[in-house]
Protein backbone atom coordinates (compact mmCIF):
# COMPACT_ATOMS: atom_id res chain seq x y z
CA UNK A 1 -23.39 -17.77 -5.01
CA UNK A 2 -19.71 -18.26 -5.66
CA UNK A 3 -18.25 -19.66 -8.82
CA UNK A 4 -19.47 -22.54 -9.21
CA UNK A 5 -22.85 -23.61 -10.29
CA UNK A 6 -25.18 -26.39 -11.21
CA UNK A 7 -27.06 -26.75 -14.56
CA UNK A 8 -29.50 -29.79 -15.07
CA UNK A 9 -28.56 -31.23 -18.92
CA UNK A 10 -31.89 -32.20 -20.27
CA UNK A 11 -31.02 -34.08 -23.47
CA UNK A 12 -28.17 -35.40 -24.77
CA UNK A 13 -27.25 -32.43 -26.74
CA UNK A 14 -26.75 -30.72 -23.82
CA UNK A 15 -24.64 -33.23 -21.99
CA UNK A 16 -22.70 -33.19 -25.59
CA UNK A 17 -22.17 -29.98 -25.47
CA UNK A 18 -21.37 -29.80 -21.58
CA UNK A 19 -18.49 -32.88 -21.89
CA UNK A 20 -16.83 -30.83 -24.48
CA UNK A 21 -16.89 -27.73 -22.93
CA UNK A 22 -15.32 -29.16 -19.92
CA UNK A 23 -12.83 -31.78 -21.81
CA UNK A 24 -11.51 -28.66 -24.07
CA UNK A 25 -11.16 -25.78 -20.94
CA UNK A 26 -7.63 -26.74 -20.33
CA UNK A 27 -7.00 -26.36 -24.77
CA UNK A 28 -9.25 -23.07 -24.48
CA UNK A 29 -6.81 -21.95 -21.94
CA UNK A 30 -3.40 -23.42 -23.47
CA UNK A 31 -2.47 -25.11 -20.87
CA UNK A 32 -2.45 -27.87 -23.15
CA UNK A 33 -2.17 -28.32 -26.84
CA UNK A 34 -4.53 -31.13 -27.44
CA UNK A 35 -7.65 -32.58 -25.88
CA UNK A 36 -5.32 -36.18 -25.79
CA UNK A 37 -2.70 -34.02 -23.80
CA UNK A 38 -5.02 -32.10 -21.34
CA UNK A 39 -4.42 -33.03 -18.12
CA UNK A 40 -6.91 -34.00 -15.01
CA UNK A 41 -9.70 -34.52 -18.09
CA UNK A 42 -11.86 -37.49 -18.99
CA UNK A 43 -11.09 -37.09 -22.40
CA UNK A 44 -7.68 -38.01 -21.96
CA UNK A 45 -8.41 -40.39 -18.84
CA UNK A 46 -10.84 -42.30 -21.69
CA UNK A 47 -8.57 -42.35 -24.23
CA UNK A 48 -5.55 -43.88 -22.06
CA UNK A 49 -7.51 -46.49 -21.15
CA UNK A 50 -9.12 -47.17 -24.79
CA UNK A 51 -5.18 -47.64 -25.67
CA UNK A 52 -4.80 -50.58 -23.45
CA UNK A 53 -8.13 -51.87 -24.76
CA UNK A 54 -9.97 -50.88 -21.43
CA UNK A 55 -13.21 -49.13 -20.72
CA UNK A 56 -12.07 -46.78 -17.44
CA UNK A 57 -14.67 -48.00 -14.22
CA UNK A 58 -15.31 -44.78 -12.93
CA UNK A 59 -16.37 -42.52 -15.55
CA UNK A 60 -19.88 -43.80 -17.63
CA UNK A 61 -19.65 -45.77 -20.15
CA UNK A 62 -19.99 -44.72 -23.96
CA UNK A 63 -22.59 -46.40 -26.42
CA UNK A 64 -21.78 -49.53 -27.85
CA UNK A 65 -22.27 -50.02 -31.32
CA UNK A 66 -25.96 -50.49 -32.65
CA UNK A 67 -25.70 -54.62 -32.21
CA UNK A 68 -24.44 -54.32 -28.25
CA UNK A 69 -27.18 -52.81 -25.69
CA UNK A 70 -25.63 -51.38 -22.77
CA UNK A 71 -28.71 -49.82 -20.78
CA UNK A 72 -26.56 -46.78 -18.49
CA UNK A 73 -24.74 -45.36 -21.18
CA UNK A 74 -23.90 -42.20 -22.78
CA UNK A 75 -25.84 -41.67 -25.63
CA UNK A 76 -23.00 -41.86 -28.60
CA UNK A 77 -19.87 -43.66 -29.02
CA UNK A 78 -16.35 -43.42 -28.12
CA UNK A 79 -15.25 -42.93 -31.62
CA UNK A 80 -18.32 -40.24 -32.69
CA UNK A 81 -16.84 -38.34 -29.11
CA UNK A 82 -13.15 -38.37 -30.26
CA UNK A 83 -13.98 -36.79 -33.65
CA UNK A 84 -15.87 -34.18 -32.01
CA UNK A 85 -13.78 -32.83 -29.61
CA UNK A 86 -10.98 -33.29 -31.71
CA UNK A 87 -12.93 -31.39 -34.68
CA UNK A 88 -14.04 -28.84 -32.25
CA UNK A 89 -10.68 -28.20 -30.81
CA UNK A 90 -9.17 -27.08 -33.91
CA UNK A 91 -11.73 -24.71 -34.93
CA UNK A 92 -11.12 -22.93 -31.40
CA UNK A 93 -7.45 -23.16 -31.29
CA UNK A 94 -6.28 -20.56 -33.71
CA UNK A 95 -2.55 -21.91 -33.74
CA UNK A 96 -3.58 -25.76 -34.48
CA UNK A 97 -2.20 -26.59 -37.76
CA UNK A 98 -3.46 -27.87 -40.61
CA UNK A 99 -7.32 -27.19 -41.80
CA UNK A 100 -10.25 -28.83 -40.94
CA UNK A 101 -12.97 -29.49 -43.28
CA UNK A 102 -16.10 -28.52 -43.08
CA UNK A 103 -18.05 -31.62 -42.46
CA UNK A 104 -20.19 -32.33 -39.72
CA UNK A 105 -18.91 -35.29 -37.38
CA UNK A 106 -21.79 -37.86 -36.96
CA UNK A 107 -22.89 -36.71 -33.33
CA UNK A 108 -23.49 -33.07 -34.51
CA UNK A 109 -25.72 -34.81 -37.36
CA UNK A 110 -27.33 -37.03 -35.12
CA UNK A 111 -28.36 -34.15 -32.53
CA UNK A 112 -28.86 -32.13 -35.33
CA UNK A 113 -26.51 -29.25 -34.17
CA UNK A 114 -24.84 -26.58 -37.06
CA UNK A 115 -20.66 -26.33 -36.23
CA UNK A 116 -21.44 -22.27 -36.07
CA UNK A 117 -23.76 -23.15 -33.36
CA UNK A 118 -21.87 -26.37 -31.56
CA UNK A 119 -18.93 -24.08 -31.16
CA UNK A 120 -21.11 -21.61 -29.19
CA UNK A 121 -22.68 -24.18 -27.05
CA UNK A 122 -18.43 -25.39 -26.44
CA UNK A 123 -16.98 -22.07 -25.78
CA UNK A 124 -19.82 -19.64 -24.50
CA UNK A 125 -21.93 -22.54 -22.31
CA UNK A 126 -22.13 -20.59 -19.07
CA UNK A 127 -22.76 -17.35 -20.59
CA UNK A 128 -25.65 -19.21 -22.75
CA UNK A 129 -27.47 -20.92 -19.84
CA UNK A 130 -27.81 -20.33 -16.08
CA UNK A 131 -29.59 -23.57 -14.65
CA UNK A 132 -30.84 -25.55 -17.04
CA UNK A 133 -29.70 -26.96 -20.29
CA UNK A 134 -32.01 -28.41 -23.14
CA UNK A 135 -34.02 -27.75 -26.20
CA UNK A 136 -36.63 -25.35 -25.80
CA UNK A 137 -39.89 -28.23 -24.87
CA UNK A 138 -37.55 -29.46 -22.16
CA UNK A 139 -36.90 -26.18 -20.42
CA UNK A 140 -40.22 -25.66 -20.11
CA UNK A 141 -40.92 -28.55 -18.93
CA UNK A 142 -37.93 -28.27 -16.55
CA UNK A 143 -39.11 -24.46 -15.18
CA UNK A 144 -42.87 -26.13 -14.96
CA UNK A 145 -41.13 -28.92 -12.72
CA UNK A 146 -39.46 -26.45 -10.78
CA UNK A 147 -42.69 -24.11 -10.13
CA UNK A 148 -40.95 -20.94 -12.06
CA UNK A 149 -42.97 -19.24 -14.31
CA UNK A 150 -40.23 -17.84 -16.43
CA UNK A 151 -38.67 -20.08 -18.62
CA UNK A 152 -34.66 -19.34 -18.75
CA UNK A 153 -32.32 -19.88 -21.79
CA UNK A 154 -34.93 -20.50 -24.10
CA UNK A 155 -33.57 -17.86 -26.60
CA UNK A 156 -30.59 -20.00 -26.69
CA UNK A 157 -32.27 -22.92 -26.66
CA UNK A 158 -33.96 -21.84 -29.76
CA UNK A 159 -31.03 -19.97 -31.47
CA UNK A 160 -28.49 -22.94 -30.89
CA UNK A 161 -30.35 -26.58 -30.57
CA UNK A 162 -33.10 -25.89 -32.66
């Protein structure tokens, strides 16, 4: 009841998708041009700390690289997170200049995720799941866990990570 509501992320191309969808909702609305310029966002919280050569203490940690272990992070790096959103923002906003190219960034290659369908997952989240968010094995496993016999999202789940 009300407006907002809780959805468990079950692998990390659902918490991809899910930090995106929330880092570009003020860019989606235009209250702000640019993920870097949207205010109130960790996005731009990360990046004005990664200017000053700092790693902000409340917000979890990104990936190191490969070499440097650090066991309660998120799953990809700072960098591969930048080029996403920043990729993803200017497919969605239809007055950003100049054109993006088609390529992939690495994180969408690494969770093997199509653009056609990351953009879905970034602008239609809600609408595509209700309470849980994963591939299809994990929702299962999630409505098994939760004693429900019907197994919600998985047509999204299937249609948009794989």
């Amino acid at each position: 009841e009300g407006r907002f509501k809780s959805q468990a992320l079950l692998d990390e191309s659902a918490l991809a998708a899910c930090m995106a969808y929330v880092d570009l909702n003020p860019v989606r609305a235009k209250i702000a041009k640019t993920p870097e310029t949207s205010d109130h966002t960790s996005i731009q919280y990360r990046i004005n700390a990664a200017r000053v050569g700092k790693t902000p203490k409340r917000l979890m940690p990104f990936a190191g690289n490969p070499k440097q272990d650090i066991p309660q992070s998120l799953p990809f790096t700072l960098p591969d997170y930048l080029q996403l959103v920043d990729t993803t923002s200017r497919y969605i906003h239809p007055t950003k200049r100049g054109k993006v190219e088609h390529t992939l960034p690495t994180i969408l290659e690494r969770l093997n995720i199509e653009h056609e369908q990351w953009l879905t997952l970034t602008t239609q989240f809600e609408a595509c799941f209700k309470h849980a968010v994963g591939k299809e094995a994990l929702l299962e496993q999630y409505a098994h866990n939760q004693h429900q016999q019907r197994v919600q999202g998985r047509q999204s789940a299937r249609r948009l990570l794989g």
